[in-house]
C-alpha atoms as a PDB file:
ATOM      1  CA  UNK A   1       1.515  71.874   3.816  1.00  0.00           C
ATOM      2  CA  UNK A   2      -0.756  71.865   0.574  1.00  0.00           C
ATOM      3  CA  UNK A   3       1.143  69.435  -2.421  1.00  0.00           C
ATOM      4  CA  UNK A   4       2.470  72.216  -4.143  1.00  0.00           C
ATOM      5  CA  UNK A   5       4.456  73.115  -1.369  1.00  0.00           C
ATOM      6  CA  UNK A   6       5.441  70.017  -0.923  1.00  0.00           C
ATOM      7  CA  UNK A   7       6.584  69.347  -4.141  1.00  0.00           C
ATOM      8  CA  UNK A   8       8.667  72.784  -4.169  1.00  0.00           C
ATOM      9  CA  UNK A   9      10.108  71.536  -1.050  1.00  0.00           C
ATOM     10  CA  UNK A  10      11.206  68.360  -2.784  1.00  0.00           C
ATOM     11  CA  UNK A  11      12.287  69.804  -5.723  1.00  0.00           C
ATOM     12  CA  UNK A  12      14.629  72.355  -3.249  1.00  0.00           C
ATOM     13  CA  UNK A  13      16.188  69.384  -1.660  1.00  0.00           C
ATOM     14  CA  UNK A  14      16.799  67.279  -5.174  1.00  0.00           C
ATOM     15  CA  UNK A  15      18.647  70.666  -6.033  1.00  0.00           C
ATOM     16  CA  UNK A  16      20.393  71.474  -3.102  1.00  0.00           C
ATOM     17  CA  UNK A  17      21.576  67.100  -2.913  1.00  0.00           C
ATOM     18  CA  UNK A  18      22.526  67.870  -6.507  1.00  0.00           C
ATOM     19  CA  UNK A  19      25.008  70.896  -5.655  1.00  0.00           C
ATOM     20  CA  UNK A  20      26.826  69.461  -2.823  1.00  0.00           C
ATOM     21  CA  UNK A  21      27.190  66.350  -4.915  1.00  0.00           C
ATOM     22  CA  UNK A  22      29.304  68.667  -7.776  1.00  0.00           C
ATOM     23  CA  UNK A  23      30.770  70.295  -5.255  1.00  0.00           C
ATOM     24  CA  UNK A  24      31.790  67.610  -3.322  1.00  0.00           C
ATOM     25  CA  UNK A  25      35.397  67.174  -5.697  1.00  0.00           C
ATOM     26  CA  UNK A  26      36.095  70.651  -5.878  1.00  0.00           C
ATOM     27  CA  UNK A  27      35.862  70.739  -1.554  1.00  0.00           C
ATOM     28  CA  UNK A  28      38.003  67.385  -1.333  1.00  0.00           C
ATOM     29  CA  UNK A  29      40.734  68.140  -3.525  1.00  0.00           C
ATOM     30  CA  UNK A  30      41.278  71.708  -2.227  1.00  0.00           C
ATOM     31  CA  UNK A  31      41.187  70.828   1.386  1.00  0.00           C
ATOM     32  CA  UNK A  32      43.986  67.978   0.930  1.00  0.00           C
ATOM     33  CA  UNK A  33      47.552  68.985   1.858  1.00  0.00           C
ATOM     34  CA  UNK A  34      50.388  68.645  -0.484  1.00  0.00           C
ATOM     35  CA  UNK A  35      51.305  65.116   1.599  1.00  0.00           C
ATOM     36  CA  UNK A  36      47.810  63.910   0.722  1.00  0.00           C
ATOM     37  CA  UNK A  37      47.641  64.679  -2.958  1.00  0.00           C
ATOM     38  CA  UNK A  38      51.326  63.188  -3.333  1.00  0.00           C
ATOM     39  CA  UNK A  39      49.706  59.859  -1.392  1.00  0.00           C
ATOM     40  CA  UNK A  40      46.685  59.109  -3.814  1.00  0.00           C
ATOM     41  CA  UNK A  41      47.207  57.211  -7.178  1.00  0.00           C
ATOM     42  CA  UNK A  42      48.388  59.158 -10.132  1.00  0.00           C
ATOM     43  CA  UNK A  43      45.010  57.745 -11.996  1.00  0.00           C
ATOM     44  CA  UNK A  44      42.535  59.211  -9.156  1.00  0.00           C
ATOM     45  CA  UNK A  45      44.626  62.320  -8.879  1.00  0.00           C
ATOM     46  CA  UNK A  46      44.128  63.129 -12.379  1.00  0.00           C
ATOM     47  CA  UNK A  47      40.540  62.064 -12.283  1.00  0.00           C
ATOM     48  CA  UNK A  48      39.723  64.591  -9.197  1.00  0.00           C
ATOM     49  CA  UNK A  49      41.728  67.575 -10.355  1.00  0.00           C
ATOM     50  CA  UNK A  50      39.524  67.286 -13.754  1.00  0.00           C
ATOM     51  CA  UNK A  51      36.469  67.583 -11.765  1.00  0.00           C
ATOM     52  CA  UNK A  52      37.257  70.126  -9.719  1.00  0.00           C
ATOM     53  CA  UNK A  53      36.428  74.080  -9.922  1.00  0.00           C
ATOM     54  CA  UNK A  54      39.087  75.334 -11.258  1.00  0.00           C
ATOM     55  CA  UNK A  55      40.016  78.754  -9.928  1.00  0.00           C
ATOM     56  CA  UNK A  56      41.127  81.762 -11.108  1.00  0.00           C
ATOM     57  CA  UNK A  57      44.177  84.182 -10.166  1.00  0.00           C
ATOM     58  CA  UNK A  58      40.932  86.088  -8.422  1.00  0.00           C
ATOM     59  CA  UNK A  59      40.107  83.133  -6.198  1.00  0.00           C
ATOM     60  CA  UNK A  60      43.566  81.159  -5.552  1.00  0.00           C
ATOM     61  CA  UNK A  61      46.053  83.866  -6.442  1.00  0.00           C
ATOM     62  CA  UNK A  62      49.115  83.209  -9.036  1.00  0.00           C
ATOM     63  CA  UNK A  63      51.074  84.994 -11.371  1.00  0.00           C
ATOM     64  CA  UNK A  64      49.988  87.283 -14.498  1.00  0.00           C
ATOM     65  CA  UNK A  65      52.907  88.400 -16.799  1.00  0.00           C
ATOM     66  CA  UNK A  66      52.650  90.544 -19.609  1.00  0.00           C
ATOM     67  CA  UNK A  67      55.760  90.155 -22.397  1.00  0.00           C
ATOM     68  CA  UNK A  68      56.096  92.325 -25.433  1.00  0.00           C
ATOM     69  CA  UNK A  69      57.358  90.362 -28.665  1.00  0.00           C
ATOM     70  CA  UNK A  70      60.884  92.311 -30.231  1.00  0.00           C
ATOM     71  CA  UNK A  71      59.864  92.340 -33.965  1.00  0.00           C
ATOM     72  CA  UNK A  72      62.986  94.955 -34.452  1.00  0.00           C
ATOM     73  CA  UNK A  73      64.816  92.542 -35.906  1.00  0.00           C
ATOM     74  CA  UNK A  74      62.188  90.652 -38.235  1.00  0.00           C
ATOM     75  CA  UNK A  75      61.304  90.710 -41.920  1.00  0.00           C
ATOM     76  CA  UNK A  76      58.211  92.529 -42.423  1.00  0.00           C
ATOM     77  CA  UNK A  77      56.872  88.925 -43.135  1.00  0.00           C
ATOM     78  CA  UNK A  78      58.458  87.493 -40.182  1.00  0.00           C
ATOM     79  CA  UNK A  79      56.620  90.417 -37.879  1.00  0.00           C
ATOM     80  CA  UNK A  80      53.312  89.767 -39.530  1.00  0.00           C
ATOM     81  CA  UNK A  81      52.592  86.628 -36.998  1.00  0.00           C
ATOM     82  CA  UNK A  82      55.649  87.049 -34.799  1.00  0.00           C
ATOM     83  CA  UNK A  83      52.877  87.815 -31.906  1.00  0.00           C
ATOM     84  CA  UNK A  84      50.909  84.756 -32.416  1.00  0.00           C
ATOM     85  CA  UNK A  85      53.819  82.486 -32.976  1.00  0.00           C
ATOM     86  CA  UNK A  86      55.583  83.233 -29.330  1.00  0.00           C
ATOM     87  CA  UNK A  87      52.233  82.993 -28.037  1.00  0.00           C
ATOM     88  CA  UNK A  88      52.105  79.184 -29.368  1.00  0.00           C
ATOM     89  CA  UNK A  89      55.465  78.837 -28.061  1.00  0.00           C
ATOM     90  CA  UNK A  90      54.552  80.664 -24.617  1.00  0.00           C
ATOM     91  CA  UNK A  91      51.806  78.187 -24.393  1.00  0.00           C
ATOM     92  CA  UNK A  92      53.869  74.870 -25.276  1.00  0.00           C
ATOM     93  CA  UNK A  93      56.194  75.960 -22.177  1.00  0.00           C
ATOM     94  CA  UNK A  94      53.546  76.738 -19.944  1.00  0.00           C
ATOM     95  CA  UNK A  95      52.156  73.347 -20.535  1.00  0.00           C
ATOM     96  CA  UNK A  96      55.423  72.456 -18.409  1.00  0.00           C
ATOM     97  CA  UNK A  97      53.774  73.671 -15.240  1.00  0.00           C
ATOM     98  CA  UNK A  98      50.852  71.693 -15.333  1.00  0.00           C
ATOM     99  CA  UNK A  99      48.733  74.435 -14.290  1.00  0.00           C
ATOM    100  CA  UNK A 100      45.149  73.836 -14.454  1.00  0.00           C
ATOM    101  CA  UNK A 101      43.318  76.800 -16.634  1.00  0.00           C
ATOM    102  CA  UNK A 102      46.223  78.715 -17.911  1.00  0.00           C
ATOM    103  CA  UNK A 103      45.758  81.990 -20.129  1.00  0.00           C
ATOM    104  CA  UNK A 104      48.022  83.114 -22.520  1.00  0.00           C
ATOM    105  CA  UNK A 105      46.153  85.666 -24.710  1.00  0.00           C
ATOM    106  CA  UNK A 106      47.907  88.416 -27.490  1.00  0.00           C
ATOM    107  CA  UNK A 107      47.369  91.537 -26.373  1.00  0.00           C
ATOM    108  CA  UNK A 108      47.080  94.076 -29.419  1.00  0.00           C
ATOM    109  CA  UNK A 109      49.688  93.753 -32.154  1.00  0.00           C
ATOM    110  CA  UNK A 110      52.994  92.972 -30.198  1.00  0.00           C
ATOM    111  CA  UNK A 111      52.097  91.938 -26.235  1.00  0.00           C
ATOM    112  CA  UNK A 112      51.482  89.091 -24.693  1.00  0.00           C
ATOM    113  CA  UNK A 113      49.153  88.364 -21.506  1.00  0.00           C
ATOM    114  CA  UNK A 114      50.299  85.138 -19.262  1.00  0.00           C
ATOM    115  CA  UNK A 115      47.981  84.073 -16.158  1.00  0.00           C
ATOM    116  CA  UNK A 116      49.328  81.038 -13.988  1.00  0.00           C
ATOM    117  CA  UNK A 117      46.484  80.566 -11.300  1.00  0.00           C
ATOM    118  CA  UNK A 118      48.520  78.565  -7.820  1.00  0.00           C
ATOM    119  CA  UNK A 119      51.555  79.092  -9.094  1.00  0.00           C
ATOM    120  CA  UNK A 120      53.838  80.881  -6.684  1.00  0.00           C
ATOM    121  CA  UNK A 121      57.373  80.702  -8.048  1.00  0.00           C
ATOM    122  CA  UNK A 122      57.378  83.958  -9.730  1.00  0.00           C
ATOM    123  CA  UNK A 123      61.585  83.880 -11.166  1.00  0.00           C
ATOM    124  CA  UNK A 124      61.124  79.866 -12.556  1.00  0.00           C
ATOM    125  CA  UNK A 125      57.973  81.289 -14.609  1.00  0.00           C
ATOM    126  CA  UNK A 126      60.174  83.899 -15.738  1.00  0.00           C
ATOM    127  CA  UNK A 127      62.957  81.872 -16.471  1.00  0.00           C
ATOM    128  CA  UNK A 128      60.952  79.356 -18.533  1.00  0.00           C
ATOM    129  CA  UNK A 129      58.621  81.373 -20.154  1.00  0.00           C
ATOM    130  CA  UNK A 130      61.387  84.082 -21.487  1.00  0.00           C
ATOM    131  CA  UNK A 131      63.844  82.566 -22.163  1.00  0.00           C
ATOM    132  CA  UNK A 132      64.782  82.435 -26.024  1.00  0.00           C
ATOM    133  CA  UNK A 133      64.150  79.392 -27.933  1.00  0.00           C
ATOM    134  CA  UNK A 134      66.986  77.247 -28.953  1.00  0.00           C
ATOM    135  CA  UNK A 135      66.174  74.707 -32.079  1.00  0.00           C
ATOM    136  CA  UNK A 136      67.973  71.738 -32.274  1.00  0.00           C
ATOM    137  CA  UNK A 137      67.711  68.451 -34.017  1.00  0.00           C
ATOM    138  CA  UNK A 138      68.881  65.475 -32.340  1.00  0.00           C
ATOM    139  CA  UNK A 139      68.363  61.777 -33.412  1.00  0.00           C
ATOM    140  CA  UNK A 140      66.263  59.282 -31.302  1.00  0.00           C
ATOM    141  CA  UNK A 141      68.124  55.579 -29.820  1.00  0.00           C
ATOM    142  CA  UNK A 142      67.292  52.477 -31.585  1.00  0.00           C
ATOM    143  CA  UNK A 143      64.558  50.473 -30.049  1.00  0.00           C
ATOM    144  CA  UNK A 144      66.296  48.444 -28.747  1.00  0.00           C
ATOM    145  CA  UNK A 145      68.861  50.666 -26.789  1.00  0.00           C
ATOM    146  CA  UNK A 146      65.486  52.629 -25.247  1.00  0.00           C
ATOM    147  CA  UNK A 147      64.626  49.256 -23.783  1.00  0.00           C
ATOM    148  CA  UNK A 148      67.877  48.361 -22.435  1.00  0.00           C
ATOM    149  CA  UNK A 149      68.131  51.657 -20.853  1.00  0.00           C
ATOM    150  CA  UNK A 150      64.286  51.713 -19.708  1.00  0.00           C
ATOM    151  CA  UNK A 151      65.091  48.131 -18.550  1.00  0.00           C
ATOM    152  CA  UNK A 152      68.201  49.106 -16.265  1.00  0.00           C
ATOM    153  CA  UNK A 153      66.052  52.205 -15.518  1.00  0.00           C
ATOM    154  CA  UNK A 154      63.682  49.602 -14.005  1.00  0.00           C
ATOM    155  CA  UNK A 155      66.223  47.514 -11.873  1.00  0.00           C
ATOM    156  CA  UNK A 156      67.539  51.135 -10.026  1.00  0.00           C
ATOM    157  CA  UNK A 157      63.991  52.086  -9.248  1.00  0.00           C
ATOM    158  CA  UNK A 158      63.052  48.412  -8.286  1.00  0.00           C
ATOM    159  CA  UNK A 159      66.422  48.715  -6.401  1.00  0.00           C
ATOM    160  CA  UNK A 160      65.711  51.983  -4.358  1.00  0.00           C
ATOM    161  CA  UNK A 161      62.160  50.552  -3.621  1.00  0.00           C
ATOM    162  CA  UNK A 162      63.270  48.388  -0.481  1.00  0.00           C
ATOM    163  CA  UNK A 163      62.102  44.843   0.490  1.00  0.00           C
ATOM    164  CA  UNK A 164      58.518  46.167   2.101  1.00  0.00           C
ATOM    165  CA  UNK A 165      57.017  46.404  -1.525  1.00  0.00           C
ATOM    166  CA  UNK A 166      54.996  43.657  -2.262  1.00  0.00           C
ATOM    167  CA  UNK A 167      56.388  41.514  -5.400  1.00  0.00           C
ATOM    168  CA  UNK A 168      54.243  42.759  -8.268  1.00  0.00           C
ATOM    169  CA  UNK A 169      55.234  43.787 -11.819  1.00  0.00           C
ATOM    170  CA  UNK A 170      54.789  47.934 -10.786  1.00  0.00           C
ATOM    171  CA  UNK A 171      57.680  46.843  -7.827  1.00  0.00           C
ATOM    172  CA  UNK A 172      59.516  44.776 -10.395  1.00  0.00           C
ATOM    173  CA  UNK A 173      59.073  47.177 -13.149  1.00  0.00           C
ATOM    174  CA  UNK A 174      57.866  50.304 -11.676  1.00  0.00           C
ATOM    175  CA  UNK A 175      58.659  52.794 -14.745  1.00  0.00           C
ATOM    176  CA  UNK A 176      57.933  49.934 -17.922  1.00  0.00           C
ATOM    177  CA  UNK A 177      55.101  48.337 -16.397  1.00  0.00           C
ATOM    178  CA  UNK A 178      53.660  52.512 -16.332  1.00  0.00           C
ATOM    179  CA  UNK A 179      54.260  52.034 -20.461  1.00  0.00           C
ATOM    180  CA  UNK A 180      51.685  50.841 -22.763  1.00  0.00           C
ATOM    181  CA  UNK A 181      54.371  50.802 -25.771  1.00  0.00           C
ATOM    182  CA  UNK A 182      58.006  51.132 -25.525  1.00  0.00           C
ATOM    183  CA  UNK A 183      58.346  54.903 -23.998  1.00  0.00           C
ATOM    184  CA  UNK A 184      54.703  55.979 -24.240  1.00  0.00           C
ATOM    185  CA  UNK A 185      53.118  56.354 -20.308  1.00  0.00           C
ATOM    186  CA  UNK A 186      49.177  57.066 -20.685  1.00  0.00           C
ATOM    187  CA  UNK A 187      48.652  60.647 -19.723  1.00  0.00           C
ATOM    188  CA  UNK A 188      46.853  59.524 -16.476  1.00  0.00           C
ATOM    189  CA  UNK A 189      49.723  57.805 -15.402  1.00  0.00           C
ATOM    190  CA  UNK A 190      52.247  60.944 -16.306  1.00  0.00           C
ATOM    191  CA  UNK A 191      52.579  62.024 -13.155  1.00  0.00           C
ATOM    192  CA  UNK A 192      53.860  58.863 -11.635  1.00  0.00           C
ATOM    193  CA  UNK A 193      56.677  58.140 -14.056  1.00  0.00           C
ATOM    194  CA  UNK A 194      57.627  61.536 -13.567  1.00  0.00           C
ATOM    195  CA  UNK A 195      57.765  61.471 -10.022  1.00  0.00           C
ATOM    196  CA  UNK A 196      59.746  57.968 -10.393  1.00  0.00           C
ATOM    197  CA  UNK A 197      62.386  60.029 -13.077  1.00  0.00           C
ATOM    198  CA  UNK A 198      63.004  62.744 -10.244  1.00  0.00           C
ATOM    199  CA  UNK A 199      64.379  59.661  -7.785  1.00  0.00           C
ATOM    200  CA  UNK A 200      67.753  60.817  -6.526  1.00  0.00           C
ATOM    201  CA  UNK A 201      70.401  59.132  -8.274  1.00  0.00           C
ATOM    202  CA  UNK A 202      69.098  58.005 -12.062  1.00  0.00           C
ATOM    203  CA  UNK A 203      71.592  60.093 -13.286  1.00  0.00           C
ATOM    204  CA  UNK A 204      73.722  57.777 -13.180  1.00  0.00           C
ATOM    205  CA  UNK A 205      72.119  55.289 -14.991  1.00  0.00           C
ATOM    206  CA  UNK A 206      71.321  57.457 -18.117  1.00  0.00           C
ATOM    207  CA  UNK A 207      74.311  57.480 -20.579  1.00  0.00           C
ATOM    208  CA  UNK A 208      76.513  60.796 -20.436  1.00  0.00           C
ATOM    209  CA  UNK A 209      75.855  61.209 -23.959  1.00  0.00           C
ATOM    210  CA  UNK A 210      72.203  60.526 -24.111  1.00  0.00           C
ATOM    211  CA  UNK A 211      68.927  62.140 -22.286  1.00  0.00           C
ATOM    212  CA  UNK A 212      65.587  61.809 -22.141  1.00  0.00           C
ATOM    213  CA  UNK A 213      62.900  63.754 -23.453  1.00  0.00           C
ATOM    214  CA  UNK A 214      58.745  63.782 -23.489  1.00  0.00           C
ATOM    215  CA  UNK A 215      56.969  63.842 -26.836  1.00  0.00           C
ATOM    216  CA  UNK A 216      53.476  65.544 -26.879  1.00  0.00           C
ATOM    217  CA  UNK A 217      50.486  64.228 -25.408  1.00  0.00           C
ATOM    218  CA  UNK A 218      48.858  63.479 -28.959  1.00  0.00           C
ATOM    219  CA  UNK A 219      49.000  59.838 -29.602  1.00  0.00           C
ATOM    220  CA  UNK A 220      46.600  57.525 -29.792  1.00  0.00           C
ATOM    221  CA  UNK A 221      46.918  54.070 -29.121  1.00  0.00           C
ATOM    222  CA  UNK A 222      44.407  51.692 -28.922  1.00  0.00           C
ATOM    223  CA  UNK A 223      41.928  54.244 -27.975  1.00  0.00           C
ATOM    224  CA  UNK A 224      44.196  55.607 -25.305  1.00  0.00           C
ATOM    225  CA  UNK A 225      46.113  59.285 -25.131  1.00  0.00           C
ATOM    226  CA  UNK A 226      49.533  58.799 -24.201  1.00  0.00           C
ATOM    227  CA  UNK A 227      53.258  60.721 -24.228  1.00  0.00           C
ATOM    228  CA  UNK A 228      56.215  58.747 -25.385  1.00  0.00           C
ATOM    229  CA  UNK A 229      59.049  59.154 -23.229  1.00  0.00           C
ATOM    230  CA  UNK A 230      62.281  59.622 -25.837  1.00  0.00           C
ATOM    231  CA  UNK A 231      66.058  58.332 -24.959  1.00  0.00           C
ATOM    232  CA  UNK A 232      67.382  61.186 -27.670  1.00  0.00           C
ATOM    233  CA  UNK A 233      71.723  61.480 -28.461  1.00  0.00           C
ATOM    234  CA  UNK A 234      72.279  64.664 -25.954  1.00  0.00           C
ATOM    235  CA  UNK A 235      74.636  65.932 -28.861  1.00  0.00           C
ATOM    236  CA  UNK A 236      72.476  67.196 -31.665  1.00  0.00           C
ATOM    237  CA  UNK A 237      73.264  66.592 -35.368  1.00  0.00           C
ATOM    238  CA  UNK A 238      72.450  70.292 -36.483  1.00  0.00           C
ATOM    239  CA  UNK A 239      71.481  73.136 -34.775  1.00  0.00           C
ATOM    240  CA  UNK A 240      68.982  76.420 -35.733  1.00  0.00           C
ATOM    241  CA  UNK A 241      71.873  78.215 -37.009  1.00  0.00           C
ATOM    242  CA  UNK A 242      71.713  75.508 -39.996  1.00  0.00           C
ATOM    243  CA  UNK A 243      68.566  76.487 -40.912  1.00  0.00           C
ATOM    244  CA  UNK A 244      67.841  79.555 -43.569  1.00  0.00           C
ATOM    245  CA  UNK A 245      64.187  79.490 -43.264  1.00  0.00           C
ATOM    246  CA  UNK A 246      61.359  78.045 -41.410  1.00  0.00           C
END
């Protein structure tokens, strides 16, 4: 084999290392069951779902939806961006799914095109992505009644843990010690204080006349991206119908 040949031969193999290396997140994180994925920390779950291929409806399957925007009841002003104004809105609720590559395009002057690549549950799409926005204004707790609610939130959870857990401050605290300010959970860490607000029974914790709500994932603090998790009145102090213009 003359030098040339074996340099081509190298340079195949540094190539062909290179590939499986990319690869190598996209293969592990689609051959995992559901059990698996639920089993790895929120922070590396995050961090291999980002580096993975993501595939399209072509390749995993999902849902496509096309909606048509009413403008028979709109201003001629009002129809003018009615199209690209439920597309924003289509796209705020889609963000809900947490599916990865979503696309929600217009579709000439009043439709709407919605791909959901993995996702399966064809009437909850529907339900969330057509139903008709309601605007309401409600006011956010004190500070200091978030953190006496996050606080008992913490004992329940702690609570519901069981004695196997070793004694640490995510055991002691497990939703607070998730916060790096009162409410906002870095968006690595989302889907673990999630999973912790879905435990079966916090209901009952939560005040009947208060809720809690996620802000958007567009703070910064300290060089971090994180979501505040609100404790909001469940009553609101005025309502859309309030409201003569936007």
């Amino acid at each position: 084999m003359t030098r040339s040949e074996q340099w081509k031969s190298l340079g195949v193999l540094l190539v062909t290392a290179l590939a499986v290396w990319q690869l190598y997140p996209s293969w592990r994180y689609y051959s995992m069951t559901p059990a698996q994925r639920e089993a790895l920390p929120a922070t590396e779950l995050a961090q291999l779902r980002k580096q993975a291929i993501h595939l399209g409806l072509d390749l995993q399957g999902g849902l496509q939806l096309l909606l048509e925007v009413d403008k028979s009841r709109l201003s001629t002003a009002e129809a003018a961006d009615a199209t690209e104004r439920a597309r924003e809105v289509i796209m705020n609720r889609v963000d809900q799914f947490g599916v990865a590559e979503p696309l929600v395009q217009a579709e000439g002057k009043d439709r709407i095109t919605v791909q959901l690549p993995g996702l399966t549950d064809r009437q909850r799409a529907i339900d969330l992505i057509g139903k008709t926005a309601l605007l309401e204004f409600k006011l956010v707790r004190t500070p200091e009644e978030q953190q006496l609610l996050f606080q008992r939130l913490d004992g329940f959870l702690a609570g519901r843990a069981g004695t196997a857990v070793v004694d640490t401050a995510l055991a002691r605290q497990p939703l607070t010690s998730l916060m790096v300010d009162l409410g906002a959970v870095r968006v690595q860490d989302l889907p673990a204080a999630q999973r912790l607000l879905t435990t079966a029974g916090i209901d009952s914790i939560i005040p009947v006349d208060s809720e809690l709500m996620w802000g958007d994932e567009d703070e910064n603090l300290s060089g971090l991206t994180a979501r505040r998790l609100y404790v909001m009145k469940r009553t609101p102090e005025m309502a859309g119908g309030s409201v003569a213009t936007a």
